[in-house]
C-alpha atoms as a PDB file:
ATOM      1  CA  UNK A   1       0.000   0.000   0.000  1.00  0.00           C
ATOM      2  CA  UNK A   2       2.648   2.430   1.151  1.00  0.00           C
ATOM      3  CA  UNK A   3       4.676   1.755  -2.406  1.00  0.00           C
ATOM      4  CA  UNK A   4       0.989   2.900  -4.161  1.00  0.00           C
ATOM      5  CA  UNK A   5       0.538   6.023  -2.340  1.00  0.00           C
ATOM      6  CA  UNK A   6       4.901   6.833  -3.083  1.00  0.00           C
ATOM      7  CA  UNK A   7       4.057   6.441  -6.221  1.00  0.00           C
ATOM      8  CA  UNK A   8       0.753   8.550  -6.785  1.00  0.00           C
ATOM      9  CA  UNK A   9       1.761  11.513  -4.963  1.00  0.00           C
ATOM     10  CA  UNK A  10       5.212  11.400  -6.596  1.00  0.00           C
ATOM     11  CA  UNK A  11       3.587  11.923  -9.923  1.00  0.00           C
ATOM     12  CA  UNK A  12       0.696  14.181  -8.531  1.00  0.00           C
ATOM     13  CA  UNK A  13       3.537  16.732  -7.339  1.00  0.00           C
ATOM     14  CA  UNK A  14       5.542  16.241  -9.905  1.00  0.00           C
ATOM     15  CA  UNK A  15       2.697  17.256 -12.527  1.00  0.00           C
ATOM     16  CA  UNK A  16       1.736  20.211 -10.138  1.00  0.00           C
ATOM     17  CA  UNK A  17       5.145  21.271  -9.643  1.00  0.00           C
ATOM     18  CA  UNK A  18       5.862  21.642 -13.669  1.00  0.00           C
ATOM     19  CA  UNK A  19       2.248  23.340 -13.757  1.00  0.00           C
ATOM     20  CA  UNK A  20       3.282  25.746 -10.803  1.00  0.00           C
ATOM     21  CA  UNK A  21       6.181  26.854 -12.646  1.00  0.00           C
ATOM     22  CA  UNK A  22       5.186  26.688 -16.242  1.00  0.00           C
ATOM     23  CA  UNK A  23       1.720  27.949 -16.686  1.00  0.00           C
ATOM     24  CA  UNK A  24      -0.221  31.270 -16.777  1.00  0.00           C
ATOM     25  CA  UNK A  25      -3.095  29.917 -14.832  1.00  0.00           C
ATOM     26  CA  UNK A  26      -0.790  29.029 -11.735  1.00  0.00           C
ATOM     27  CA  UNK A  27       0.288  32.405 -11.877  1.00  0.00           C
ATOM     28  CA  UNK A  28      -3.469  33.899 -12.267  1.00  0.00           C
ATOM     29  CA  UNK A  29      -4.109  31.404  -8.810  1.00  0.00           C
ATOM     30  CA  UNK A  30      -1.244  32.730  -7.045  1.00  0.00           C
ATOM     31  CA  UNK A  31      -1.901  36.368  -7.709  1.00  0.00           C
ATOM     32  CA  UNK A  32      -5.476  35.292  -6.329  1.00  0.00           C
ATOM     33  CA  UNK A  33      -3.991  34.033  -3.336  1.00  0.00           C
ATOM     34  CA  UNK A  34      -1.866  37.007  -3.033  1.00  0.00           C
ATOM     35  CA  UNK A  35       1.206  34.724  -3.164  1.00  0.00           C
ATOM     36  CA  UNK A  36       2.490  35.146  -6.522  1.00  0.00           C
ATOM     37  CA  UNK A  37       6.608  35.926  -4.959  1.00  0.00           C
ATOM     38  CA  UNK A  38       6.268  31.891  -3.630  1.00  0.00           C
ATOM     39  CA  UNK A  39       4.909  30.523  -6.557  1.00  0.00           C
ATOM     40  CA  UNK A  40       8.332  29.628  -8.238  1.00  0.00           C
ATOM     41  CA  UNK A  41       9.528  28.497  -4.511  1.00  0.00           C
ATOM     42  CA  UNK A  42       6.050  26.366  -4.395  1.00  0.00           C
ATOM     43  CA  UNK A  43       6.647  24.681  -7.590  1.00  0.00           C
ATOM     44  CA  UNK A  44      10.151  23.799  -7.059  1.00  0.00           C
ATOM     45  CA  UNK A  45       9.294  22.196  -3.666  1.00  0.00           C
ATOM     46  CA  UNK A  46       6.781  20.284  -5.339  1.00  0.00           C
ATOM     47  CA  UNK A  47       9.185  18.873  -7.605  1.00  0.00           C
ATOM     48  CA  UNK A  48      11.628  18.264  -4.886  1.00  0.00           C
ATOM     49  CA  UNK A  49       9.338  16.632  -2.779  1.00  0.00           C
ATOM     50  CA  UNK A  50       7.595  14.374  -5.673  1.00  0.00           C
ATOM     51  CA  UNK A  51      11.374  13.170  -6.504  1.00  0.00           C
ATOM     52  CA  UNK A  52      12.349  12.855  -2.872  1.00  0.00           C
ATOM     53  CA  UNK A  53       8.966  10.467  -2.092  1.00  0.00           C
ATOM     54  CA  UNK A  54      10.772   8.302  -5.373  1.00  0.00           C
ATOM     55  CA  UNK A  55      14.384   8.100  -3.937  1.00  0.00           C
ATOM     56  CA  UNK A  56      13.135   7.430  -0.634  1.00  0.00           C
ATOM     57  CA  UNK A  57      11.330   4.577  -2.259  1.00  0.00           C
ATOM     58  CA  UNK A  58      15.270   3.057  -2.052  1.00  0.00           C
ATOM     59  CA  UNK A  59      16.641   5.320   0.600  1.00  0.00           C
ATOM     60  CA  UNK A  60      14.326   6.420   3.997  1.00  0.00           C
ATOM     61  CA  UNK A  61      15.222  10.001   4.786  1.00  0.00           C
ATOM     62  CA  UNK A  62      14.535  11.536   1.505  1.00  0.00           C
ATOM     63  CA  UNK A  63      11.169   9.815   2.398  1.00  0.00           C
ATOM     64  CA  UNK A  64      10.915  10.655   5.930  1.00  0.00           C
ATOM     65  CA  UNK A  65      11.754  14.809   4.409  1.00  0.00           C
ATOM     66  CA  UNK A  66       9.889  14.689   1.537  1.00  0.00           C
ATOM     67  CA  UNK A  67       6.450  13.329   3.117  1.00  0.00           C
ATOM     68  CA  UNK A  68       6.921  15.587   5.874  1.00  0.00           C
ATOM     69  CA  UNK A  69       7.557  18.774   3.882  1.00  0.00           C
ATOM     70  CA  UNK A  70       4.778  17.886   1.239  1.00  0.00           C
ATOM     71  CA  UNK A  71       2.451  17.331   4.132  1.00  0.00           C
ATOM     72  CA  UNK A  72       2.945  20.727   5.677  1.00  0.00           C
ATOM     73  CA  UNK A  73       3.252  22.563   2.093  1.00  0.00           C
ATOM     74  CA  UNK A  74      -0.809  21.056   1.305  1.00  0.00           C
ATOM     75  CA  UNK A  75      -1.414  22.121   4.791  1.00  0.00           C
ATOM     76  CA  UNK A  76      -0.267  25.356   4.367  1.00  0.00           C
ATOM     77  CA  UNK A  77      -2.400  25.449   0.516  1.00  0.00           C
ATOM     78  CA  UNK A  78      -5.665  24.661   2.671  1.00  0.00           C
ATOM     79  CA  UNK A  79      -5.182  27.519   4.918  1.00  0.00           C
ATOM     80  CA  UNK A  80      -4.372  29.891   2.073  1.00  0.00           C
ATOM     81  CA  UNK A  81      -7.947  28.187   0.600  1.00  0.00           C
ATOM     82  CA  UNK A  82      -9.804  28.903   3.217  1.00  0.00           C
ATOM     83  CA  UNK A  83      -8.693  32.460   3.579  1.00  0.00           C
ATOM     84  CA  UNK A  84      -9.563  32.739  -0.151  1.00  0.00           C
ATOM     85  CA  UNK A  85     -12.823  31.551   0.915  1.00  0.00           C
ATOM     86  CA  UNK A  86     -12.423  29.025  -2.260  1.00  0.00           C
ATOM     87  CA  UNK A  87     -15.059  26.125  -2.523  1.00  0.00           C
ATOM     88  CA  UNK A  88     -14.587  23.003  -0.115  1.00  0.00           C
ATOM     89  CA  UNK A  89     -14.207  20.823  -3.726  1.00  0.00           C
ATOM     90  CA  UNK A  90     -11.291  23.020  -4.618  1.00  0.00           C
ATOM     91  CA  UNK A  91      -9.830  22.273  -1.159  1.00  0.00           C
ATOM     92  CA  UNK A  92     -10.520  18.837  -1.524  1.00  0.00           C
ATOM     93  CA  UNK A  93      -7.417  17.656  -3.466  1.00  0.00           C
ATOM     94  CA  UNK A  94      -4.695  19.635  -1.480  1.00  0.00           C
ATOM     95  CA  UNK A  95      -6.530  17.710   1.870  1.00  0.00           C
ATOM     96  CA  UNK A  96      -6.100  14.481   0.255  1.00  0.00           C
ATOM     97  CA  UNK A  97      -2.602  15.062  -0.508  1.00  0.00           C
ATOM     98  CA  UNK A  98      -1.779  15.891   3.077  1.00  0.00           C
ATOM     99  CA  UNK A  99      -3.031  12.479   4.432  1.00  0.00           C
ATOM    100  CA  UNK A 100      -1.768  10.991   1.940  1.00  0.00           C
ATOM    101  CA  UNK A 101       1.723  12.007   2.594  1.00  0.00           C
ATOM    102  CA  UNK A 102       0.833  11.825   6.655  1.00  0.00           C
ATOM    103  CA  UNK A 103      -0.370   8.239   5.736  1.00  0.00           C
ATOM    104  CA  UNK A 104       3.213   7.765   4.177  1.00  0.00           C
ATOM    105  CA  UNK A 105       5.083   8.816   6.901  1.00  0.00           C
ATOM    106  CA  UNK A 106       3.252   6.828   9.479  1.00  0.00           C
ATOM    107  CA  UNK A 107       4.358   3.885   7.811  1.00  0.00           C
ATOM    108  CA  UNK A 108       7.905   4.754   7.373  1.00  0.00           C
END
């Protein structure tokens, strides 16, 4: 189970992470938010922490880090949510990546 939800959040951040940094409606959200100076920082950690979840498939603390930080970075994307007052469906995904990646570091 733990090896499934590696893999499917890898991939989930990694996609986000290139669509953080490479398109104009990512930048359009982040202006939204009010965020738009951590939206290059946001996307890069994204890709960092989809890669990390993949190496620490072999090697534990780039899991142990990488759950850890991608945990507290979807945290951190509900609050910003909620303050945007954006529709509980449009929270939804960002909550479902935090347990996942609390899920995966349970069972490290």
């Amino acid at each position: 189970m733990q090896v499934i939800l590696i893999y499917l959040s890898a991939i989930t951040f990694i996609f986000y992470g290139l669509l953080c940094l490479l398109t104009d409606h990512m930048k359009k959200e982040f202006h939204r938010y009010g965020l738009s100076q951590f939206r290059t920082l946001t996307g890069y950690l994204e890709l960092l922490g989809g890669i990390g979840l993949l190496v620490g498939r072999y090697y534990p603390l780039p899991l142990l880090i990488s759950s850890a930080g991608l945990s507290l970075l979807m945290f951190l994307g509900i609050i910003v949510r909620f303050k945007t007052k954006d529709p509980l469906v449009e929270i939804l995904p960002a909550f479902l990546l935090m347990i996942i990646n609390l899920t995966i570091l349970y069972l490290i």
